[in-house]
Protein backbone atom coordinates (compact mmCIF):
# COMPACT_ATOMS: atom_id res chain seq x y z
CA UNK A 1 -5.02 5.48 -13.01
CA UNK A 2 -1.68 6.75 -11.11
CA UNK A 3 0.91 5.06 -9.74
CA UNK A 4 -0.44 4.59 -6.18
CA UNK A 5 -1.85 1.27 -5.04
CA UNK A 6 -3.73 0.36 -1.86
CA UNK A 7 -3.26 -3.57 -0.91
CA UNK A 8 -5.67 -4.82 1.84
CA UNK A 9 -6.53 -8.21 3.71
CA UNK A 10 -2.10 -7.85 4.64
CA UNK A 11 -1.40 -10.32 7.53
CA UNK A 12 -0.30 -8.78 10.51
CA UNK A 13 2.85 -10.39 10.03
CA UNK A 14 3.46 -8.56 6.79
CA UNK A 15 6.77 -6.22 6.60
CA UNK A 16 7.42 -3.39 3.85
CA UNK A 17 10.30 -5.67 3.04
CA UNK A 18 7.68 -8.97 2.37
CA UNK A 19 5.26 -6.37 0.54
CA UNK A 20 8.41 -4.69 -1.55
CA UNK A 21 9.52 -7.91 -2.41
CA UNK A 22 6.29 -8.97 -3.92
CA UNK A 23 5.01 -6.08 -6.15
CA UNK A 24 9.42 -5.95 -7.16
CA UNK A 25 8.58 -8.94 -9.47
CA UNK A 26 5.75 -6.40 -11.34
CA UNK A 27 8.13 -3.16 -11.88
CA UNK A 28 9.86 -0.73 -10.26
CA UNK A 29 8.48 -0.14 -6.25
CA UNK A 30 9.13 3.30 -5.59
CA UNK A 31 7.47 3.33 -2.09
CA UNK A 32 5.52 0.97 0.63
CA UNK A 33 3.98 1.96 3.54
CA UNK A 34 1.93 -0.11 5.80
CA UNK A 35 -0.33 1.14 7.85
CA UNK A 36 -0.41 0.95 11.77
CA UNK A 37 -2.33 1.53 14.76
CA UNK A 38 -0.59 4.97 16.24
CA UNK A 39 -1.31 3.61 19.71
CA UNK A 40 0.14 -0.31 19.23
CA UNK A 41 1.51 0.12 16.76
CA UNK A 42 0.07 -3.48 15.33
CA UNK A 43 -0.48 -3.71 11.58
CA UNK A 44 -3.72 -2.39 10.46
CA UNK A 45 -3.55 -5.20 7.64
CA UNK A 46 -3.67 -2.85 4.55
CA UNK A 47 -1.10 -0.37 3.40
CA UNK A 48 0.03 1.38 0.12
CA UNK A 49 2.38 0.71 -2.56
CA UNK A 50 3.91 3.13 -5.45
CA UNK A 51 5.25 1.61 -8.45
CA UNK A 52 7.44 3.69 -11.01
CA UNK A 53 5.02 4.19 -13.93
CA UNK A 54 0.90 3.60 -14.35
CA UNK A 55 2.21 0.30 -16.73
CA UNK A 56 3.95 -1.05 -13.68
CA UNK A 57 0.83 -0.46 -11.44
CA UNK A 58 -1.56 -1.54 -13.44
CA UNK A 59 0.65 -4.72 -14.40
CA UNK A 60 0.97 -4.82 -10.36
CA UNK A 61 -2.38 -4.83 -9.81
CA UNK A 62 -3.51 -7.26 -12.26
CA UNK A 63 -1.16 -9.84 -10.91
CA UNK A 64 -1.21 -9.53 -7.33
CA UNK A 65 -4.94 -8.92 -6.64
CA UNK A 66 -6.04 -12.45 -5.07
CA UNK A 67 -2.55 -13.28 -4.65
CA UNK A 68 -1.36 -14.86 -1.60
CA UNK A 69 0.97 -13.21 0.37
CA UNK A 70 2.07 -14.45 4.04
CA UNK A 71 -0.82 -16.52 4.04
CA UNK A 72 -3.79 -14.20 3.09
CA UNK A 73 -5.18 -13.57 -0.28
CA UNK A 74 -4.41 -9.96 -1.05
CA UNK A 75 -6.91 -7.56 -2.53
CA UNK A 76 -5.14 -4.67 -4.62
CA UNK A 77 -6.81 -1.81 -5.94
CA UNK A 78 -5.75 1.74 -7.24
CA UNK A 79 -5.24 4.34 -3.75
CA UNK A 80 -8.03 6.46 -4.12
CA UNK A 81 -6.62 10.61 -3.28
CA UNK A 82 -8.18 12.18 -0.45
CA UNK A 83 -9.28 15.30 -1.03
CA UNK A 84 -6.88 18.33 0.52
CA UNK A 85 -3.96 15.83 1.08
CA UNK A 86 -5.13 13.68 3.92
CA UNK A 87 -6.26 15.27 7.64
CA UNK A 88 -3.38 13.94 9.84
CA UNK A 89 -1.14 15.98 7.51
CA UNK A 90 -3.32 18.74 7.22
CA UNK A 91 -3.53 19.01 11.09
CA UNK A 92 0.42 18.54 12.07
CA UNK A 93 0.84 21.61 10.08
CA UNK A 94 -1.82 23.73 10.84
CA UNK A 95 -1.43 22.73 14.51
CA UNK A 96 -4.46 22.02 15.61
């Protein structure tokens, strides 16, 4: 397991501040990022959160899956990688 978690079922009304805030009680949050439609730029109602050390995620994860946050029960599991670094990346840089 790495450090990387994906949280889903987020309220739209979630903020990386709400999110930070939440895992903060389970170890040290390193990184949140929500994700958003790129045309509305509306929550997408899941988004990722980094914690310091594998302990702290898996600590994280065990306390905050079912959890409610802002209303909604959350559902946390370890990010899965994509393979090759993710395509939006892949494409900025490549251009096409």
């Amino acid at each position: 397991m790495g450090n990387r978690l994906y949280v889903g079922n987020l309220s739209f009304g979630s903020s990386q501040d709400s999110l930070r805030d939440a895992f903060a009680a389970h170890g040290d949050v390193v990184d949140v990022h929500l994700v958003a439609d790129r045309v509305t730029g509306q929550s997408r109602g899941f988004g990722f959160v980094t914690m310091g050390s594998r302990g702290e995620a898996e600590s994280a994860m065990a306390a905050m899956n079912g959890s409610d946050l802002d209303g909604r029960a959350l559902k946390v599991n370890e990010a899965e990688e994509r393979p090759g670094g993710g395509g939006a990346a892949r494409s900025r840089n490549h251009g096409w």
